[in-house]
PDB file of N, CA and C in Angstrom:
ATOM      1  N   UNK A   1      26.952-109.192 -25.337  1.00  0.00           N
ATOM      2  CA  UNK A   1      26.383-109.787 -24.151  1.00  0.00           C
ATOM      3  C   UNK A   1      25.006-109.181 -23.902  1.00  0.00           C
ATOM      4  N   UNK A   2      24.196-110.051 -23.597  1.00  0.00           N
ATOM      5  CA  UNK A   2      22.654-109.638 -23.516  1.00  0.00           C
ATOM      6  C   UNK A   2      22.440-109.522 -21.960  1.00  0.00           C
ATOM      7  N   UNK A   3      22.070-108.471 -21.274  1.00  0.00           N
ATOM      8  CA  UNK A   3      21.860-108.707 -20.012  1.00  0.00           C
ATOM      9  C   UNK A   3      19.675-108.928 -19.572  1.00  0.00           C
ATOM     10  N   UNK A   4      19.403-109.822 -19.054  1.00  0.00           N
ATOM     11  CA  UNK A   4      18.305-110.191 -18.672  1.00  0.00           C
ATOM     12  C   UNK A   4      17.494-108.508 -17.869  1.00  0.00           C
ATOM     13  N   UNK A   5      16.355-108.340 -18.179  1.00  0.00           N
ATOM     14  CA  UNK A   5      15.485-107.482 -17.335  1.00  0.00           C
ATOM     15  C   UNK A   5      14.496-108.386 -16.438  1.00  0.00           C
ATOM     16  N   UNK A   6      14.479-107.196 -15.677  1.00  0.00           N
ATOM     17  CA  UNK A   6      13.045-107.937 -14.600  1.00  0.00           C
ATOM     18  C   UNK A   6      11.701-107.610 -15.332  1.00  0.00           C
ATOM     19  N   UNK A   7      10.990-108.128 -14.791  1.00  0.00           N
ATOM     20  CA  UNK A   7       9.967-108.465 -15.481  1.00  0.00           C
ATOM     21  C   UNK A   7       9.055-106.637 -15.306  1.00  0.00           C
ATOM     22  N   UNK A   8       9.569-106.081 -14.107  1.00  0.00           N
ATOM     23  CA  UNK A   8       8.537-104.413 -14.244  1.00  0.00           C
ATOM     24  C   UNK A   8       9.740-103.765 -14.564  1.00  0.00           C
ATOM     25  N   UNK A   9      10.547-103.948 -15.096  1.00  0.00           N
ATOM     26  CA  UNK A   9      11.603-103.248 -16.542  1.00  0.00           C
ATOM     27  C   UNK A   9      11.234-103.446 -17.692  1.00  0.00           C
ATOM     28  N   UNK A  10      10.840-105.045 -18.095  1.00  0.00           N
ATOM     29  CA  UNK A  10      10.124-105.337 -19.496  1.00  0.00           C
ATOM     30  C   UNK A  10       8.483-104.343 -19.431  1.00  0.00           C
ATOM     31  N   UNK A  11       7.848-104.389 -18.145  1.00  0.00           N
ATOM     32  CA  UNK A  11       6.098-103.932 -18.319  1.00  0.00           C
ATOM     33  C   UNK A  11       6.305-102.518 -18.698  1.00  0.00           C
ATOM     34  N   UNK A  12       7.581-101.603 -18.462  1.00  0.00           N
ATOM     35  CA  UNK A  12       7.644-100.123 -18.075  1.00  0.00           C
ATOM     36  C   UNK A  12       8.066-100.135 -19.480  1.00  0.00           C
ATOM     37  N   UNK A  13       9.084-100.719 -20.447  1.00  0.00           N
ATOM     38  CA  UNK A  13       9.249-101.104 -21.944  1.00  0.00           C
ATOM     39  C   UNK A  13       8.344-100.647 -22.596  1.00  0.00           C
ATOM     40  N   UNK A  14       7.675-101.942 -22.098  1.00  0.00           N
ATOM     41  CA  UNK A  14       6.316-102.333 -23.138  1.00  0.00           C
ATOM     42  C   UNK A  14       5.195-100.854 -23.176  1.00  0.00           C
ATOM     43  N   UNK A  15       5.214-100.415 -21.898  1.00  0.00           N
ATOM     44  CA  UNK A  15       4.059 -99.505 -21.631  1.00  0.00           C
ATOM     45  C   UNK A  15       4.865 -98.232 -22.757  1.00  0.00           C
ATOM     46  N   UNK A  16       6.161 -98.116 -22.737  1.00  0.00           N
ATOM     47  CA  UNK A  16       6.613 -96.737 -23.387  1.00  0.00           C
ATOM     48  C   UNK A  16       6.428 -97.074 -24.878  1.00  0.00           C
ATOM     49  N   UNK A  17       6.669 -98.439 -25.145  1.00  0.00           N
ATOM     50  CA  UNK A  17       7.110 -98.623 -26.649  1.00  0.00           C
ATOM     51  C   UNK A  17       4.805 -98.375 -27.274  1.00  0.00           C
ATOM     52  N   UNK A  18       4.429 -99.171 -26.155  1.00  0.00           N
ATOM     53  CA  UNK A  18       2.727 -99.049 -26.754  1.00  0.00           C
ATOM     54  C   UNK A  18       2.119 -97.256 -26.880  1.00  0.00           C
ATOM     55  N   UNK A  19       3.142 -96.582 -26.181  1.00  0.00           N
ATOM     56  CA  UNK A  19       2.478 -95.230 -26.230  1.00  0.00           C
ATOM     57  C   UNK A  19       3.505 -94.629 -26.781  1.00  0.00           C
ATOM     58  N   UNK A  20       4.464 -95.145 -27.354  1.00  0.00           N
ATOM     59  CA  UNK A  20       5.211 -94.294 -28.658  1.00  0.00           C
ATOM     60  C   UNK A  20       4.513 -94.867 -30.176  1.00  0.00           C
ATOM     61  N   UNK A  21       3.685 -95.735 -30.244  1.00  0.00           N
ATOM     62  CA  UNK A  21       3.237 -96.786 -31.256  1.00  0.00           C
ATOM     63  C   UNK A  21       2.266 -95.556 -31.536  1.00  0.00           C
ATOM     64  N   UNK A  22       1.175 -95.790 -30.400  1.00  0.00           N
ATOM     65  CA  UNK A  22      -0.040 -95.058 -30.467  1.00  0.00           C
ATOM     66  C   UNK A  22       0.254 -93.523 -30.714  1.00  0.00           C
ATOM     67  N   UNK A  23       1.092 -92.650 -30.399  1.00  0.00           N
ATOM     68  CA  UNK A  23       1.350 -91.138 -31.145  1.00  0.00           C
ATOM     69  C   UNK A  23       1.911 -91.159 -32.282  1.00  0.00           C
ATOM     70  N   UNK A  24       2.838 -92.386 -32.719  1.00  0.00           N
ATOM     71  CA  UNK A  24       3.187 -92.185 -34.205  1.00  0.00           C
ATOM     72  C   UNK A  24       1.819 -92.539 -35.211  1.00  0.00           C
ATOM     73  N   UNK A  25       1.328 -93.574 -34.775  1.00  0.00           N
ATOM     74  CA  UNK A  25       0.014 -93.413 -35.434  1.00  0.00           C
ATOM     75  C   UNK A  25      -0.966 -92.740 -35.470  1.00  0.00           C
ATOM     76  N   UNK A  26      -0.946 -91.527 -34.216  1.00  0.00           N
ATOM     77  CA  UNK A  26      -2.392 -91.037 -34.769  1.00  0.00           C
ATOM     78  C   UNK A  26      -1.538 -89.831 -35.637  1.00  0.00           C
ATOM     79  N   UNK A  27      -0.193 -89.013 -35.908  1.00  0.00           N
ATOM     80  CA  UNK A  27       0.699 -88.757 -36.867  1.00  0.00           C
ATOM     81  C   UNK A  27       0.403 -89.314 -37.847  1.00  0.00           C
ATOM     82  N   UNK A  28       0.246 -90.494 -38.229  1.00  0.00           N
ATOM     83  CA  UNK A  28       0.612 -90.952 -39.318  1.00  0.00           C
ATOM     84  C   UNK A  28      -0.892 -90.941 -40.312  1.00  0.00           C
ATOM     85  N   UNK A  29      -1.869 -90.870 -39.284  1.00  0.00           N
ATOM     86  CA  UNK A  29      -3.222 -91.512 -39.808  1.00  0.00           C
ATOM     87  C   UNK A  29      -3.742 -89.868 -40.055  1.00  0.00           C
ATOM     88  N   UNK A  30      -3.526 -89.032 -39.632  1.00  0.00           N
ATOM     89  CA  UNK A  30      -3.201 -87.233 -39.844  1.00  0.00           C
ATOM     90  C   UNK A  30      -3.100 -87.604 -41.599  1.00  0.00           C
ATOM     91  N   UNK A  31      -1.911 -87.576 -41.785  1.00  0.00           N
ATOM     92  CA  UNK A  31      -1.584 -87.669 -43.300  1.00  0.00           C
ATOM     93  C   UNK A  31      -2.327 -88.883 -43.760  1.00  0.00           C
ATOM     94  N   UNK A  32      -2.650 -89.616 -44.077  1.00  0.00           N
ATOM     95  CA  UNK A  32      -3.423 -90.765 -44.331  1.00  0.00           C
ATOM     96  C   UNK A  32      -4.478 -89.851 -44.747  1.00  0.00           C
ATOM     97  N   UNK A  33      -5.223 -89.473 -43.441  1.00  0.00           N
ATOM     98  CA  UNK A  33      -6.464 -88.951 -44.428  1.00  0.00           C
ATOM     99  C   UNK A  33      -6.501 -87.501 -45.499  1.00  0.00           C
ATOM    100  N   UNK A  34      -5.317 -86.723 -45.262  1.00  0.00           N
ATOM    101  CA  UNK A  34      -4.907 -85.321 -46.049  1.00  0.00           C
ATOM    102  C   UNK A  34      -3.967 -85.324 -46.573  1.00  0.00           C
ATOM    103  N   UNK A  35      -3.454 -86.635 -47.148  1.00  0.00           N
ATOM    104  CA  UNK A  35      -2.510 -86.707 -48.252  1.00  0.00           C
ATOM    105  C   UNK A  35      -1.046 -86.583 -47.445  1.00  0.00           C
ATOM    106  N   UNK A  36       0.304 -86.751 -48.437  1.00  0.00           N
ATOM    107  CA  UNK A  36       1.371 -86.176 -48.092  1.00  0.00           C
ATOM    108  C   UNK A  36       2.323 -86.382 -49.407  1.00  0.00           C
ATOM    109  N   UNK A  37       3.326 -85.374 -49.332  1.00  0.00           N
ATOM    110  CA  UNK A  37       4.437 -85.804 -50.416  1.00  0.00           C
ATOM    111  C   UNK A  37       5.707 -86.176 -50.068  1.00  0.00           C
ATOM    112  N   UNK A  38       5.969 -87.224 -51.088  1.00  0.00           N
ATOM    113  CA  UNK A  38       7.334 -87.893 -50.813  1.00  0.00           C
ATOM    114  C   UNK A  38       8.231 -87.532 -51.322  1.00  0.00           C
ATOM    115  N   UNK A  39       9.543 -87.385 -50.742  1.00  0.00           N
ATOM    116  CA  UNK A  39      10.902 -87.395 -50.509  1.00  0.00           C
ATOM    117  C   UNK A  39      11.694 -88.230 -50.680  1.00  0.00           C
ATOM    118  N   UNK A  40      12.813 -88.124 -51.418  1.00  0.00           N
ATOM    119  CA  UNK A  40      13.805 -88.946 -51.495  1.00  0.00           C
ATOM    120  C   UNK A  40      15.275 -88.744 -50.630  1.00  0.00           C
ATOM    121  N   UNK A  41      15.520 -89.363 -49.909  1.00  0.00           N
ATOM    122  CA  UNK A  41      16.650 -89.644 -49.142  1.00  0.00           C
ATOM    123  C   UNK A  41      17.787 -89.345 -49.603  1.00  0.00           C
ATOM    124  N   UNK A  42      19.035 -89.036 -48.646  1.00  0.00           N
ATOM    125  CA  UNK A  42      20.144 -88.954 -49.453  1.00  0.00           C
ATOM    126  C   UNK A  42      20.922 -90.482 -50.220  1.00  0.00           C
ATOM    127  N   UNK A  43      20.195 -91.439 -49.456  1.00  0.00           N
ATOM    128  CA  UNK A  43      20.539 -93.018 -49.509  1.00  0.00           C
ATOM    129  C   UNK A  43      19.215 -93.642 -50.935  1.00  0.00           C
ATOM    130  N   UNK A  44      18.947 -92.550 -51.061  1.00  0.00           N
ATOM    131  CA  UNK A  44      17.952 -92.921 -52.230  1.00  0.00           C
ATOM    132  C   UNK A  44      16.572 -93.994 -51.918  1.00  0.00           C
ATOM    133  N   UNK A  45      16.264 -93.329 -50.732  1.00  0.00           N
ATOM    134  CA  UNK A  45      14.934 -94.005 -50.029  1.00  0.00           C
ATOM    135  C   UNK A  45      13.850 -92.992 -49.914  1.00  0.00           C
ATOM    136  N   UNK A  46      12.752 -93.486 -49.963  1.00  0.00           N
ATOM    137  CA  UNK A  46      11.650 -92.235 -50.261  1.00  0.00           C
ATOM    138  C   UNK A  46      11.522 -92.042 -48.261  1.00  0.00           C
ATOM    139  N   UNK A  47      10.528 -90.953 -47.953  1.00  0.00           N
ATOM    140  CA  UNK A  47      10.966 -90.617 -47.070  1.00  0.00           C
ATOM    141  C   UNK A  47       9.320 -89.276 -46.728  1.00  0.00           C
ATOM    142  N   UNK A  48       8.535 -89.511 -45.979  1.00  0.00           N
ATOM    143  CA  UNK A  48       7.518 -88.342 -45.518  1.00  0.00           C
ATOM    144  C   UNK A  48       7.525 -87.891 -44.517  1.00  0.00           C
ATOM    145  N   UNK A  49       6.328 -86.972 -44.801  1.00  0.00           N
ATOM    146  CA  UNK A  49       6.624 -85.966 -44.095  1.00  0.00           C
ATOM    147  C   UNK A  49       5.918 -86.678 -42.403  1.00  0.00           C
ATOM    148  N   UNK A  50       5.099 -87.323 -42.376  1.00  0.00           N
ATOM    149  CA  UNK A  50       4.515 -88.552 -41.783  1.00  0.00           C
ATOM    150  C   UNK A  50       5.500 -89.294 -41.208  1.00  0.00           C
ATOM    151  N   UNK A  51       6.829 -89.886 -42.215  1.00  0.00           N
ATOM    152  CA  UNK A  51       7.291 -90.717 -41.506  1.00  0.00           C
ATOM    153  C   UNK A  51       8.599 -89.970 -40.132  1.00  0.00           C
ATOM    154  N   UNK A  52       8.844 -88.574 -40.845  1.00  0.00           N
ATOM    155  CA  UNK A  52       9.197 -87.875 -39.704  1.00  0.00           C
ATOM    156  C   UNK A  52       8.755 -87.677 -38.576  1.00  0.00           C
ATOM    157  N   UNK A  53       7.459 -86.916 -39.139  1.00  0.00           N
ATOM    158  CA  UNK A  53       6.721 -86.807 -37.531  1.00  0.00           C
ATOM    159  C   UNK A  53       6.615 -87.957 -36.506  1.00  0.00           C
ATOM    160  N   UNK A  54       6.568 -89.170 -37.069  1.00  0.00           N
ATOM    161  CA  UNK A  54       6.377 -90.377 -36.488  1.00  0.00           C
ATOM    162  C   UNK A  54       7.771 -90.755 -35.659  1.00  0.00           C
ATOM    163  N   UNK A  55       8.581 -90.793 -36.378  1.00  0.00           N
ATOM    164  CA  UNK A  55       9.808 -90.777 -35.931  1.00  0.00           C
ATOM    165  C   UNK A  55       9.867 -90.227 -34.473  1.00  0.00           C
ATOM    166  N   UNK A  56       9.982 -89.111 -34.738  1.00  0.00           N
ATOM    167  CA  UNK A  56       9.745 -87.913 -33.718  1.00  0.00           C
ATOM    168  C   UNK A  56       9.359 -87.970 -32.502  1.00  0.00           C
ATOM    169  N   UNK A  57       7.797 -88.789 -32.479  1.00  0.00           N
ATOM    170  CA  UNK A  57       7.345 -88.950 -31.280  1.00  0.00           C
ATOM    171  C   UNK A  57       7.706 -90.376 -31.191  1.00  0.00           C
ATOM    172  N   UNK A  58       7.859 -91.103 -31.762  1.00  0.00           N
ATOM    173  CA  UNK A  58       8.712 -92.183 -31.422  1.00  0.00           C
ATOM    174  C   UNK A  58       9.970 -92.062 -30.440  1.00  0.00           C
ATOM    175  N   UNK A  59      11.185 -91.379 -31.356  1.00  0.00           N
ATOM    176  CA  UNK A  59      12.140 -90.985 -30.114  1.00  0.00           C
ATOM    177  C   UNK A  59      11.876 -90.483 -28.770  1.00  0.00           C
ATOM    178  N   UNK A  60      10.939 -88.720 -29.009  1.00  0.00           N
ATOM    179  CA  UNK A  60      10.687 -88.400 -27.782  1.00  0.00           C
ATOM    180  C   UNK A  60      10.295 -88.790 -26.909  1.00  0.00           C
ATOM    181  N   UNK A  61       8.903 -90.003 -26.792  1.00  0.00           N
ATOM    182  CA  UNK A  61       8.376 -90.589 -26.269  1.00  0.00           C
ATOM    183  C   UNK A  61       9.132 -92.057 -25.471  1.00  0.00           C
ATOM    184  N   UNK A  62      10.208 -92.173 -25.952  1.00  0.00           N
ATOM    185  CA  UNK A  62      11.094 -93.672 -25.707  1.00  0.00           C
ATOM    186  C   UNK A  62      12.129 -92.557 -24.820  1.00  0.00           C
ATOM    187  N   UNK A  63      12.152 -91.468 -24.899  1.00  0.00           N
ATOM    188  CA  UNK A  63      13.416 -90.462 -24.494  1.00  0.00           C
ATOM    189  C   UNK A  63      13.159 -89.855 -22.932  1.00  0.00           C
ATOM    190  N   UNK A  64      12.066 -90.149 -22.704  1.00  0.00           N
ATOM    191  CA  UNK A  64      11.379 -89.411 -21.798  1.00  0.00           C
ATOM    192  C   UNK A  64      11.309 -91.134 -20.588  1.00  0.00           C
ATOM    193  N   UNK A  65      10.928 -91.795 -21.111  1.00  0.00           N
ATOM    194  CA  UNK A  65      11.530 -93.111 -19.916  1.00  0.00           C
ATOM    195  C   UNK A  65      12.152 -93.455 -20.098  1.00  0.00           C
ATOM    196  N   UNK A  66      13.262 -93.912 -21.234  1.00  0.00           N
ATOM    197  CA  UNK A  66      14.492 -94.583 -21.093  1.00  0.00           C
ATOM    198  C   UNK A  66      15.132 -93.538 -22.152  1.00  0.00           C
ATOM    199  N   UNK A  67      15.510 -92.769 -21.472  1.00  0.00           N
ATOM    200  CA  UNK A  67      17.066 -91.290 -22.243  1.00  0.00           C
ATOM    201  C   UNK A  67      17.761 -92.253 -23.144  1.00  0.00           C
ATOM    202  N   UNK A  68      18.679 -92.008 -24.261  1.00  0.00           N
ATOM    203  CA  UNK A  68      19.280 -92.644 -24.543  1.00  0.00           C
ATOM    204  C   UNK A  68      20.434 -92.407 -24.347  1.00  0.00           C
ATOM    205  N   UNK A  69      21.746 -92.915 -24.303  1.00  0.00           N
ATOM    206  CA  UNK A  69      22.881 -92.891 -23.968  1.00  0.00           C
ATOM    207  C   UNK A  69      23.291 -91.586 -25.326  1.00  0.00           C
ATOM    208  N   UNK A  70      24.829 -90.850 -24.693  1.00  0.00           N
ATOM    209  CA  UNK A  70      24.960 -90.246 -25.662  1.00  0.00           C
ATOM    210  C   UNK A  70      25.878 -91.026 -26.785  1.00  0.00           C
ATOM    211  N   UNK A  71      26.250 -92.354 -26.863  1.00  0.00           N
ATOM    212  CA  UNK A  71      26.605 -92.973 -28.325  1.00  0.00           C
ATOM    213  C   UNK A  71      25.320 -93.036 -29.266  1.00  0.00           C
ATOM    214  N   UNK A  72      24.304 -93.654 -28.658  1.00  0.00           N
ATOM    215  CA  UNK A  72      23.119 -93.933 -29.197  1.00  0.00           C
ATOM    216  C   UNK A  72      22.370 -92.932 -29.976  1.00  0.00           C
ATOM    217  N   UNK A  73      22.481 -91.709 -28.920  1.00  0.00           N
ATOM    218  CA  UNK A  73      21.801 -90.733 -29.911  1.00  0.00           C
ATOM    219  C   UNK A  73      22.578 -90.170 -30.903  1.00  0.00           C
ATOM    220  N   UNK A  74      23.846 -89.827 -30.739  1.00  0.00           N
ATOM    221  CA  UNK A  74      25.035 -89.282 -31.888  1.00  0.00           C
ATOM    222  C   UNK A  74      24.618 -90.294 -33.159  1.00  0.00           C
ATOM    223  N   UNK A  75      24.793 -91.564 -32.712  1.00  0.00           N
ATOM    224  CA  UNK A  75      24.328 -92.325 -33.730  1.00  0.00           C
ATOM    225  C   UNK A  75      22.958 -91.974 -34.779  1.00  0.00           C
ATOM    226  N   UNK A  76      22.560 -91.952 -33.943  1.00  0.00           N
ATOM    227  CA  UNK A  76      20.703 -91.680 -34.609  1.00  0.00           C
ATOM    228  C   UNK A  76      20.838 -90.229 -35.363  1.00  0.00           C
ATOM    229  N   UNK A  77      21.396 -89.407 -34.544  1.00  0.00           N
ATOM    230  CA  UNK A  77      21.973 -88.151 -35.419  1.00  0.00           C
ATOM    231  C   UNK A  77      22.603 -88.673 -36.915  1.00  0.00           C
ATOM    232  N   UNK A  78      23.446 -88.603 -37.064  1.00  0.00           N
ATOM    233  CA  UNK A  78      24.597 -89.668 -37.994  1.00  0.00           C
ATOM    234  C   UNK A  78      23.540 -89.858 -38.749  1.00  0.00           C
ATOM    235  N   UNK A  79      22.823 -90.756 -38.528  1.00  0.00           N
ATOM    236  CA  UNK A  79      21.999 -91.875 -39.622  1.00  0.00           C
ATOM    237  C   UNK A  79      20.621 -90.602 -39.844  1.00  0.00           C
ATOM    238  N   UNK A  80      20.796 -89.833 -39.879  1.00  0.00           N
ATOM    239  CA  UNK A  80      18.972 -88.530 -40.136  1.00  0.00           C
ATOM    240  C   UNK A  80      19.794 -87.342 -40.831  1.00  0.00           C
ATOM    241  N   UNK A  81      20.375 -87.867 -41.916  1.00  0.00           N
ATOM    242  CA  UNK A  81      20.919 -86.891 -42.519  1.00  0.00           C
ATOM    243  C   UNK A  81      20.038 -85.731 -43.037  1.00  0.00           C
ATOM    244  N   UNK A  82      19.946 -85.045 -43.494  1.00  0.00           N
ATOM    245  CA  UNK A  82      18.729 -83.523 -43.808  1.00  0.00           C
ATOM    246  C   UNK A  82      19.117 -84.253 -45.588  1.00  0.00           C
ATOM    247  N   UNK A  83      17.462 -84.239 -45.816  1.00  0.00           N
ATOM    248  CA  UNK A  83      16.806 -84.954 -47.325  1.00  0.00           C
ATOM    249  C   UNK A  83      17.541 -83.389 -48.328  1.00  0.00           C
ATOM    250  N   UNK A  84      17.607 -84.007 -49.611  1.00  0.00           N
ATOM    251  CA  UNK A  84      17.174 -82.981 -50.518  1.00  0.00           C
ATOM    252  C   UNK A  84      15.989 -83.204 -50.972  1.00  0.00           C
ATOM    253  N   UNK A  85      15.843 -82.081 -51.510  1.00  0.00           N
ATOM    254  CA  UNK A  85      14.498 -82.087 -52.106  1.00  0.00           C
ATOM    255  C   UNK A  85      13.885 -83.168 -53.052  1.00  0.00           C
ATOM    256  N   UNK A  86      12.425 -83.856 -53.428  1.00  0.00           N
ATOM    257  CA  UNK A  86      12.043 -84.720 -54.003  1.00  0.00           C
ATOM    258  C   UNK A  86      12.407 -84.259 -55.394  1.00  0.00           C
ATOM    259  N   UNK A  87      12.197 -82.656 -55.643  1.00  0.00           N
ATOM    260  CA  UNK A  87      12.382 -82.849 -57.094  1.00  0.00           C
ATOM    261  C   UNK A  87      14.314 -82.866 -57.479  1.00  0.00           C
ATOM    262  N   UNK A  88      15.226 -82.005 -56.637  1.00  0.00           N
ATOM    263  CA  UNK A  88      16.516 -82.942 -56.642  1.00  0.00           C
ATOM    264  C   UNK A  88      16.745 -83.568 -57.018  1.00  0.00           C
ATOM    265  N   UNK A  89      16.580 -85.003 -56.083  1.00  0.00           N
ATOM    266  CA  UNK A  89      17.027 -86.582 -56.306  1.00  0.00           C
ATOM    267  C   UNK A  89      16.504 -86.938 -57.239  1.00  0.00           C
ATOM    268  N   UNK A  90      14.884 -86.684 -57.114  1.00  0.00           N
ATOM    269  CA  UNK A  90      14.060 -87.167 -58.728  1.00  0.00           C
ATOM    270  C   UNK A  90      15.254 -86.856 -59.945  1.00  0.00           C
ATOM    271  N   UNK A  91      15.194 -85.506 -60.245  1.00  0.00           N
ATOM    272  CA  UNK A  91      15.830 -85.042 -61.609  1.00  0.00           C
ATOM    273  C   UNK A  91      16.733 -85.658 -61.771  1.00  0.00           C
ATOM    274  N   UNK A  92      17.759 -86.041 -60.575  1.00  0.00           N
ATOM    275  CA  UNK A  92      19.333 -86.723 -60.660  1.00  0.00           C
ATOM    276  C   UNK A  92      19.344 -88.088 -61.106  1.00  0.00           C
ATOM    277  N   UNK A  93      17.910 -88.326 -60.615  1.00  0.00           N
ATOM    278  CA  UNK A  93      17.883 -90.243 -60.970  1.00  0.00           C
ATOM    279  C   UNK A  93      17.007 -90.236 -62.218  1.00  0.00           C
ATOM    280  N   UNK A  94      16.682 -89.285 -62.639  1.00  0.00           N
ATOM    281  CA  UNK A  94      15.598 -89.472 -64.045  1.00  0.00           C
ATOM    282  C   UNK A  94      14.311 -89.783 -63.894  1.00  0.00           C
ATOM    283  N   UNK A  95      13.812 -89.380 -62.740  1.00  0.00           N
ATOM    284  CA  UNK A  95      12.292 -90.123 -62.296  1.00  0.00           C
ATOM    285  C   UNK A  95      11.241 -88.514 -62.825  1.00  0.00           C
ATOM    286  N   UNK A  96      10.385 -88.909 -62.643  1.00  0.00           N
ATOM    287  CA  UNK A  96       9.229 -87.814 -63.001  1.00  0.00           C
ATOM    288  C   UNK A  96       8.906 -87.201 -62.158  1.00  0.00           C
TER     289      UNK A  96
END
């Protein structure tokens, strides 16, 4: 069931989701210009050091006006398992 917002519930949204956008990117644009190395996932997905940080202020920033429930975050826990190392997974899958 989808429940409807008012319209300064959607603006207060919008305003958190545009200023969690804008700190993961200037994160992201950090590494952009000074390089970064990639990681492989335990799900066998590559994975930086960038896209953490981004993450990061993504959550915190969405956490700080709308908390998340504690299913939601257990969840998000759950799914951020701790990477092994690139050369690890590399060696295990035969990559270089």
């Amino acid at each position: 069931m989808t429940t409807a917002l008012d319209p300064a519930t959607l603006e207060r949204a919008l305003a958190a989701a545009t200023e969690a956008a804008r700190a993961a990117g200037a994160l992201a644009m950090k590494y952009y210009t000074t390089g970064f190395e990639v990681t492989i996932k335990p799900d066998d997905t590559p994975v930086t050091q960038a896209d953490r940080e981004a993450e990061e202020a993504i959550v915190a920033t969405l956490g700080r006006g709308h908390p998340l429930d504690h299913r939601s975050d257990r969840r998000h826990q759950e799914l951020r398992a701790p990477d092994p190392g690139v050369g690890d997974a590399a060696r295990a899958r035969g990559a270089r």
